[in-house]
C-alpha atoms as a PDB file:
ATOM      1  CA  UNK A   1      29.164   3.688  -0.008  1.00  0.00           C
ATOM      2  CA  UNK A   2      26.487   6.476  -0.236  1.00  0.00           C
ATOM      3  CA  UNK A   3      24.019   7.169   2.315  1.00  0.00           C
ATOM      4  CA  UNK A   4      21.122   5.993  -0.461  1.00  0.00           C
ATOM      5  CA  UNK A   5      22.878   2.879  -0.622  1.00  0.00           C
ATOM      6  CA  UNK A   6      22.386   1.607   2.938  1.00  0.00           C
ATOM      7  CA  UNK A   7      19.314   3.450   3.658  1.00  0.00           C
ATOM      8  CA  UNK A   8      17.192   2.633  -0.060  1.00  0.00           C
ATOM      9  CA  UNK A   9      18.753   0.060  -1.620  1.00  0.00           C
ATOM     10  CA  UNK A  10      20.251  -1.793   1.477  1.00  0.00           C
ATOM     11  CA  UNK A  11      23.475  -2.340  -0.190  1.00  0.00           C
ATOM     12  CA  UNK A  12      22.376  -3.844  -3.316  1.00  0.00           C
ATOM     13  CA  UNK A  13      19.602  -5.913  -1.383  1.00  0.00           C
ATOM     14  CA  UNK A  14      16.835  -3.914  -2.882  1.00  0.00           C
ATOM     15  CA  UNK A  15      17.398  -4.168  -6.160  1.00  0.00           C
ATOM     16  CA  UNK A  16      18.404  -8.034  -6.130  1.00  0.00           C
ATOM     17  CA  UNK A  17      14.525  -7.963  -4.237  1.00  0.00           C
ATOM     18  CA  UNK A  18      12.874  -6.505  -6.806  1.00  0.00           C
ATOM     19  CA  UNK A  19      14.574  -8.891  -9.378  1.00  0.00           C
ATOM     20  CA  UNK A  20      14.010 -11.719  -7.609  1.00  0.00           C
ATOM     21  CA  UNK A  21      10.240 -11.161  -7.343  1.00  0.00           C
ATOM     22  CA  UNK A  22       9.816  -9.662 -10.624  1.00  0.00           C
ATOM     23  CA  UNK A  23      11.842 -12.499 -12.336  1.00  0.00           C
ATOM     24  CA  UNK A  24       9.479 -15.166 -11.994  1.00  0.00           C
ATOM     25  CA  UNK A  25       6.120 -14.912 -14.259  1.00  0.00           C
ATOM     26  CA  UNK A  26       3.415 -17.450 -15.420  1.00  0.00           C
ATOM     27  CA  UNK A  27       0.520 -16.265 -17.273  1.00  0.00           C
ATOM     28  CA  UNK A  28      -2.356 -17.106 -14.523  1.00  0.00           C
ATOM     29  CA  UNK A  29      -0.069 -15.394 -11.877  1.00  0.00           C
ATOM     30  CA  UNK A  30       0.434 -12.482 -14.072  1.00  0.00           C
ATOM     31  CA  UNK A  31      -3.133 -11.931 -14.079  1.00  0.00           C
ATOM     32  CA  UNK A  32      -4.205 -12.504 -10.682  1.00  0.00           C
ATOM     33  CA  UNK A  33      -1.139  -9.903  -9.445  1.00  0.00           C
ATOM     34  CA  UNK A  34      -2.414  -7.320 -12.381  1.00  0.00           C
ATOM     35  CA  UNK A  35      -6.140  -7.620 -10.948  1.00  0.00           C
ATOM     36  CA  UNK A  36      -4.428  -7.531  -7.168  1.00  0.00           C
ATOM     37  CA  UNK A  37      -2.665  -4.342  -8.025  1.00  0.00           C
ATOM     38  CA  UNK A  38      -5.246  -2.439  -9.689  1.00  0.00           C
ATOM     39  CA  UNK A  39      -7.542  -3.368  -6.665  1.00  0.00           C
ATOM     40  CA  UNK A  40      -5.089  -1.844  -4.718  1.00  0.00           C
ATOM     41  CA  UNK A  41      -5.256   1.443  -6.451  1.00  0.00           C
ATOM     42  CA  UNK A  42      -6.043   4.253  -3.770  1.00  0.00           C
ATOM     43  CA  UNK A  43      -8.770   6.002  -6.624  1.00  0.00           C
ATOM     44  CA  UNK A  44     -10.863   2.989  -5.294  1.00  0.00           C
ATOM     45  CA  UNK A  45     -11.019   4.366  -1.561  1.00  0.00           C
ATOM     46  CA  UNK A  46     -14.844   6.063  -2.315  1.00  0.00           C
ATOM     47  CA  UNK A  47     -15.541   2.213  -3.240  1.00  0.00           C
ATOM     48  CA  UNK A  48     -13.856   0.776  -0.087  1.00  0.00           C
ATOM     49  CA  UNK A  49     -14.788   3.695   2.017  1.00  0.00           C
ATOM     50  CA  UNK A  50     -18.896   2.962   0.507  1.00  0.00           C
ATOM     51  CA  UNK A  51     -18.225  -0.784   1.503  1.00  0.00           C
ATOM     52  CA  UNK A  52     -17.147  -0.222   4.839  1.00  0.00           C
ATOM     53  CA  UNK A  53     -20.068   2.776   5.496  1.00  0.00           C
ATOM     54  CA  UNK A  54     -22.600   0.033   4.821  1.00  0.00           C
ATOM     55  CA  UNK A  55     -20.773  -2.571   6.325  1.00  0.00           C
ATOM     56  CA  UNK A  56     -20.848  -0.535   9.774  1.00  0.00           C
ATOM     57  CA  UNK A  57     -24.160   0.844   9.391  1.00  0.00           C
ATOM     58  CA  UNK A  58     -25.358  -2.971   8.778  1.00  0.00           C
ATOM     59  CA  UNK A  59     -23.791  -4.771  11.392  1.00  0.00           C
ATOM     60  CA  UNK A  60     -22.336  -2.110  13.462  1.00  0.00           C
ATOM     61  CA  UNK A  61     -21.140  -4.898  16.116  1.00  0.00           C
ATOM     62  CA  UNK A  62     -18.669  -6.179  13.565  1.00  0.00           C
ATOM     63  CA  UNK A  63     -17.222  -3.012  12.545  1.00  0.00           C
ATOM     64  CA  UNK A  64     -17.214  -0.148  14.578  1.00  0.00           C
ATOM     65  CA  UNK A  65     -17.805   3.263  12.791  1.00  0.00           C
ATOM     66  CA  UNK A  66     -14.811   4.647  14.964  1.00  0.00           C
ATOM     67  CA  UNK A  67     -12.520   2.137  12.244  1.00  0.00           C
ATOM     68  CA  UNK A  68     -14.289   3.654   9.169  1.00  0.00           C
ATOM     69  CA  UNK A  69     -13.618   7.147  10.810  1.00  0.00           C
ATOM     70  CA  UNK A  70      -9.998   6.288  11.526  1.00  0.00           C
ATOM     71  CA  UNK A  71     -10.086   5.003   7.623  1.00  0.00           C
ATOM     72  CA  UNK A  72     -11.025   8.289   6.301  1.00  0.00           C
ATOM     73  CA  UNK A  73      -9.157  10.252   7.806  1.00  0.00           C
ATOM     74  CA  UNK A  74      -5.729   8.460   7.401  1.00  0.00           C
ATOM     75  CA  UNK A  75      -6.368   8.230   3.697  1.00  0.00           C
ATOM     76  CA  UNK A  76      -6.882  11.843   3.450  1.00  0.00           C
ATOM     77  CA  UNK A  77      -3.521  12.148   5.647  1.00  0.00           C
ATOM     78  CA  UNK A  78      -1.201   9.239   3.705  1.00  0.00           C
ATOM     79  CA  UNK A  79      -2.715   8.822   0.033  1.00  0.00           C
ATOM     80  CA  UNK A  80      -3.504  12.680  -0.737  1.00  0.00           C
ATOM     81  CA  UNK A  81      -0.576  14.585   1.724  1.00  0.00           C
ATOM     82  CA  UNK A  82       1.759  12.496   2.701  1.00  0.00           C
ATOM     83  CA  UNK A  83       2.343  10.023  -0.052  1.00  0.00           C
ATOM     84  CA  UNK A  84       2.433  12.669  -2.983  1.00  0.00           C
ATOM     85  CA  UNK A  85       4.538  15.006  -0.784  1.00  0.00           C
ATOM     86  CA  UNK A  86       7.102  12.395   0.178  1.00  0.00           C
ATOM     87  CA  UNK A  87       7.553  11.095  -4.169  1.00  0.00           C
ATOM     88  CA  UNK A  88       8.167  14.641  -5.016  1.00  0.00           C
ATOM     89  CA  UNK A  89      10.671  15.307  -2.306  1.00  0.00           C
ATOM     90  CA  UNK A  90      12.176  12.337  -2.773  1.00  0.00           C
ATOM     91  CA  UNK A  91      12.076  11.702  -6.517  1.00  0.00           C
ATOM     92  CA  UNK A  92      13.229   8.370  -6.820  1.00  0.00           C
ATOM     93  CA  UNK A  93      12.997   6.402 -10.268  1.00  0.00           C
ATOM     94  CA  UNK A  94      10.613   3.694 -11.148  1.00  0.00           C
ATOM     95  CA  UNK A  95      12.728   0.388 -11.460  1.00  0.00           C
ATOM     96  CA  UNK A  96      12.160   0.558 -15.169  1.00  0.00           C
ATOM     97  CA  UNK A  97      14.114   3.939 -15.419  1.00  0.00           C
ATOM     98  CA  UNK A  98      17.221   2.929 -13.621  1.00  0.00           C
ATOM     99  CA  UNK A  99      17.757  -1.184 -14.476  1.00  0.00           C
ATOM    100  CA  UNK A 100      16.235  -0.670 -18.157  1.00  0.00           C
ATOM    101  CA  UNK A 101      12.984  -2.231 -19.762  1.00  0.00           C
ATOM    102  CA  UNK A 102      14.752  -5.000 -20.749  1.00  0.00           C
ATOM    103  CA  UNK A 103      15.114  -6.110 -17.224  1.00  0.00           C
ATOM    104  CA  UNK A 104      12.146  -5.423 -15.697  1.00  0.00           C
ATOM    105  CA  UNK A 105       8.769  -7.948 -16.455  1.00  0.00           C
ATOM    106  CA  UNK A 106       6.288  -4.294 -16.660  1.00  0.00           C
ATOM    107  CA  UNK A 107       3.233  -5.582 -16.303  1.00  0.00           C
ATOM    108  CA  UNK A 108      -0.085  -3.139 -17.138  1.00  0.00           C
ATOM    109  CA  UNK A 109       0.057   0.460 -17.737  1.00  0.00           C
ATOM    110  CA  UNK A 110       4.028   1.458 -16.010  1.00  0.00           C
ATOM    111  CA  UNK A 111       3.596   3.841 -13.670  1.00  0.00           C
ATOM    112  CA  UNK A 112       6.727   6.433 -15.006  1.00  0.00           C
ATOM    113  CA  UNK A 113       7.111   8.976 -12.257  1.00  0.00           C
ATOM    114  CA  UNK A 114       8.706   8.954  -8.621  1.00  0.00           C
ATOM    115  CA  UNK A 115       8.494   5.500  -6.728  1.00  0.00           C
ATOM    116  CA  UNK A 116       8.782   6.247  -2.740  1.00  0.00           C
ATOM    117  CA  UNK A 117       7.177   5.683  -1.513  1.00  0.00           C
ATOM    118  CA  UNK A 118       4.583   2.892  -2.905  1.00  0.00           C
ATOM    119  CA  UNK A 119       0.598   4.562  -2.729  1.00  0.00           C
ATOM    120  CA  UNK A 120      -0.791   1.721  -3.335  1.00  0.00           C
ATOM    121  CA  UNK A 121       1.040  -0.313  -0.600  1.00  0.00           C
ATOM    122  CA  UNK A 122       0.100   2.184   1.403  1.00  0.00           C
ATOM    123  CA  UNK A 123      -3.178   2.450   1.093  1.00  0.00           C
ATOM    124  CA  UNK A 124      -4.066  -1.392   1.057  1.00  0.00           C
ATOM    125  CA  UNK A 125      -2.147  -0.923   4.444  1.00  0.00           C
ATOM    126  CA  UNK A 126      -4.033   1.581   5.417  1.00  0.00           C
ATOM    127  CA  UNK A 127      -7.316  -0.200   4.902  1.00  0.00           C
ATOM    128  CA  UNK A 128      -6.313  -3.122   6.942  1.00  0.00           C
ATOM    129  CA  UNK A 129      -4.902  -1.527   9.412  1.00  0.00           C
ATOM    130  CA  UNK A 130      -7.733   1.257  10.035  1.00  0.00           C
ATOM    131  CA  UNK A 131     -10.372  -1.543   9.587  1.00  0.00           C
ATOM    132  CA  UNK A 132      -9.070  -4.557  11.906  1.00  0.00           C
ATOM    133  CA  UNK A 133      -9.709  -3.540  15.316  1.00  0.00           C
ATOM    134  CA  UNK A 134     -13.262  -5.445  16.184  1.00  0.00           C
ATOM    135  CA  UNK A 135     -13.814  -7.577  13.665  1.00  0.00           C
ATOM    136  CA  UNK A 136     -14.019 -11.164  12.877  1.00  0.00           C
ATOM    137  CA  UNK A 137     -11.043 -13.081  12.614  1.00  0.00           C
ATOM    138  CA  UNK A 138     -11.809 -13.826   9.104  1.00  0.00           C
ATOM    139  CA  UNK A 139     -12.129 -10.819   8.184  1.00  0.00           C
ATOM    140  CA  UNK A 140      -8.854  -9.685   9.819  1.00  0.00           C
ATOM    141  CA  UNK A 141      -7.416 -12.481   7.917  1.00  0.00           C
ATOM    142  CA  UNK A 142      -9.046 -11.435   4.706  1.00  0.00           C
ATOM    143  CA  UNK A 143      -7.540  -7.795   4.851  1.00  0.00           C
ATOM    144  CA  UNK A 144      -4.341  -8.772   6.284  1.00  0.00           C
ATOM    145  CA  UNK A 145      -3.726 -11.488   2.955  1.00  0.00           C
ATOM    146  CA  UNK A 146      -5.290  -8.773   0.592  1.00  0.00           C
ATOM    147  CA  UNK A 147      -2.807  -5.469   2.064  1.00  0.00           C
ATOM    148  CA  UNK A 148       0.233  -8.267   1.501  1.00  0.00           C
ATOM    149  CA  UNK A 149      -0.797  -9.201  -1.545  1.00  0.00           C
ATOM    150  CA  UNK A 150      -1.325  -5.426  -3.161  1.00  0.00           C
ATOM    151  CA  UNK A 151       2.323  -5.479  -1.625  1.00  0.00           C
ATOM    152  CA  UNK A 152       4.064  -8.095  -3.459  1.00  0.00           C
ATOM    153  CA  UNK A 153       1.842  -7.740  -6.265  1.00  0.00           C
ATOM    154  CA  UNK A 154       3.282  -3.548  -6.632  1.00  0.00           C
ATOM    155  CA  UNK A 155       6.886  -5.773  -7.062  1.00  0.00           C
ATOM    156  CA  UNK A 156       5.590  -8.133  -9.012  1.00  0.00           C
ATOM    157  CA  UNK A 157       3.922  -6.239 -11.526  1.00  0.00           C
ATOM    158  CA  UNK A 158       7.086  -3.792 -12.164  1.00  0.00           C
ATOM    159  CA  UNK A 159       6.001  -0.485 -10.795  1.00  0.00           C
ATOM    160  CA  UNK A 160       8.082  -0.736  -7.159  1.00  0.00           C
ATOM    161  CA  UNK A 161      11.413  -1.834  -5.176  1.00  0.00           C
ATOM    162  CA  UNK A 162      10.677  -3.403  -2.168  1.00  0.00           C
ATOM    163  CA  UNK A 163      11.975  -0.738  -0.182  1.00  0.00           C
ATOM    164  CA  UNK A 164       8.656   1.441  -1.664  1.00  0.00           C
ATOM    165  CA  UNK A 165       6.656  -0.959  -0.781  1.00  0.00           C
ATOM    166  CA  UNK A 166       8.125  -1.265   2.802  1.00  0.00           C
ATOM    167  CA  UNK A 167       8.238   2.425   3.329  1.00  0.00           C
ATOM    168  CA  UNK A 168       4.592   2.723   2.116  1.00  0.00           C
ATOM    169  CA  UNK A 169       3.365  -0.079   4.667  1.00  0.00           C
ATOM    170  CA  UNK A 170       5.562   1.822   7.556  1.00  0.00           C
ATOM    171  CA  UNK A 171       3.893   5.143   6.525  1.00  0.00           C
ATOM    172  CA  UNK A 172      -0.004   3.881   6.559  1.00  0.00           C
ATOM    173  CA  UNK A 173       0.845   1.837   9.655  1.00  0.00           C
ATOM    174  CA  UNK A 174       2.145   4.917  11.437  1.00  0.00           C
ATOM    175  CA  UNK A 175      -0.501   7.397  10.837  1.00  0.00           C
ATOM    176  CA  UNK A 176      -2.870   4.925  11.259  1.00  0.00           C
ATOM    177  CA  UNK A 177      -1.586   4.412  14.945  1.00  0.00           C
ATOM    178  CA  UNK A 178      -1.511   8.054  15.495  1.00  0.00           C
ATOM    179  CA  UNK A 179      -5.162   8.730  13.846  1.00  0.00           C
ATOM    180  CA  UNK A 180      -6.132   6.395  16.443  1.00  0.00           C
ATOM    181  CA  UNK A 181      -4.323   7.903  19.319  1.00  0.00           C
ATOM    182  CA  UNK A 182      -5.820  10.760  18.176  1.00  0.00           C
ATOM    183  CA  UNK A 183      -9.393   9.799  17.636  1.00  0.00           C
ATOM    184  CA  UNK A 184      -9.165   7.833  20.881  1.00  0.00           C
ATOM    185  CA  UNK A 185      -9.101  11.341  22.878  1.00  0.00           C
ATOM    186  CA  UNK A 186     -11.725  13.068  21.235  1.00  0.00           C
ATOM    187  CA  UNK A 187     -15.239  12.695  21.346  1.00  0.00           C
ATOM    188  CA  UNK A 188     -17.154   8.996  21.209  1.00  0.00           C
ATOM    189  CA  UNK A 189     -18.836   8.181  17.800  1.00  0.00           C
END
């Protein structure tokens, strides 16, 4: 047993992951995980990033500019460093690539290079985690279902093994904690 056995594919566990969730397809689920993933794409952060600007400048109570801060900065550390840095080095294979198109339900426009770790699970990560500190339970709830949905919905739709997706998550959550570590010891905005 290799050492990218136990530590990517768990043994076989990834991969029977991956099929499991990318197995099962209906046409209205198909859809909503398509429009999940693509909402999940980290070229949408000036959207997001606009959102949450107004957001905090509107009701500044409800989300602290400090989160939106800690937002911007971790995406500029995970989704344009980190995240490319870590496919390249690494250089794993979409699923596509190593179980063949016939097995794998591609949904969209396949993504065909390096899969680990998952950018877009780590950047709906990222925005939860960088935004949930102050505000509403709701609203905690609302970006906690929609980071777990990009998630599932990177599996889903073909592009990732769940081990991407994990690492991703792990990855946003981490520099999200240290952003605000860091952020926490400089100056008050």
């Amino acid at each position: 047993m290799s050492p990218h056995d136990i530590w990517y594919d768990w043994s076989g566990l990834n991969t029977q992951c991956f099929l499991l969730i990318n197995g099962y397809h209906a046409p209205a689920l198909d859809a909503l995980m398509l429009g999940i993933t693509n909402l999940g794409h980290p070229a949408l952060y000036p959207f997001y990033l606009a959102v949450a600007l107004v957001w905090s400048h509107a009701r500044p109570a409800s989300l602290p500019l400090r989160n939106v801060a800690i937002f911007a900065l971790s995406y500029v550390l995970v989704s344009m460093l980190l995240v490319p840095a870590l496919k390249s080095g690494f250089d794993f294979p979409r699923p596509a690539q190593v179980l063949g198109n016939a097995a794998v339900n591609l949904l969209g426009t396949p993504d065909t290079q390096q899969s680990f770790p998952s950018g877009h699970a780590a950047f709906a990560v990222l925005l939860a985690v960088a935004l949930i500190p102050g505000i509403t339970r709701a609203a905690q709830a609302s970006l906690v279902t929609f980071a777990l949905l990009v998630c599932v919905s990177r599996i889903w739709v073909g592009a990732h093994y769940p081990a991407d997706v994990l690492a991703g998550s792990l990855l946003a959550m981490t520099v999200v904690t240290l952003t605000r570590l860091v952020i926490r010891k400089g100056p008050k905005i």
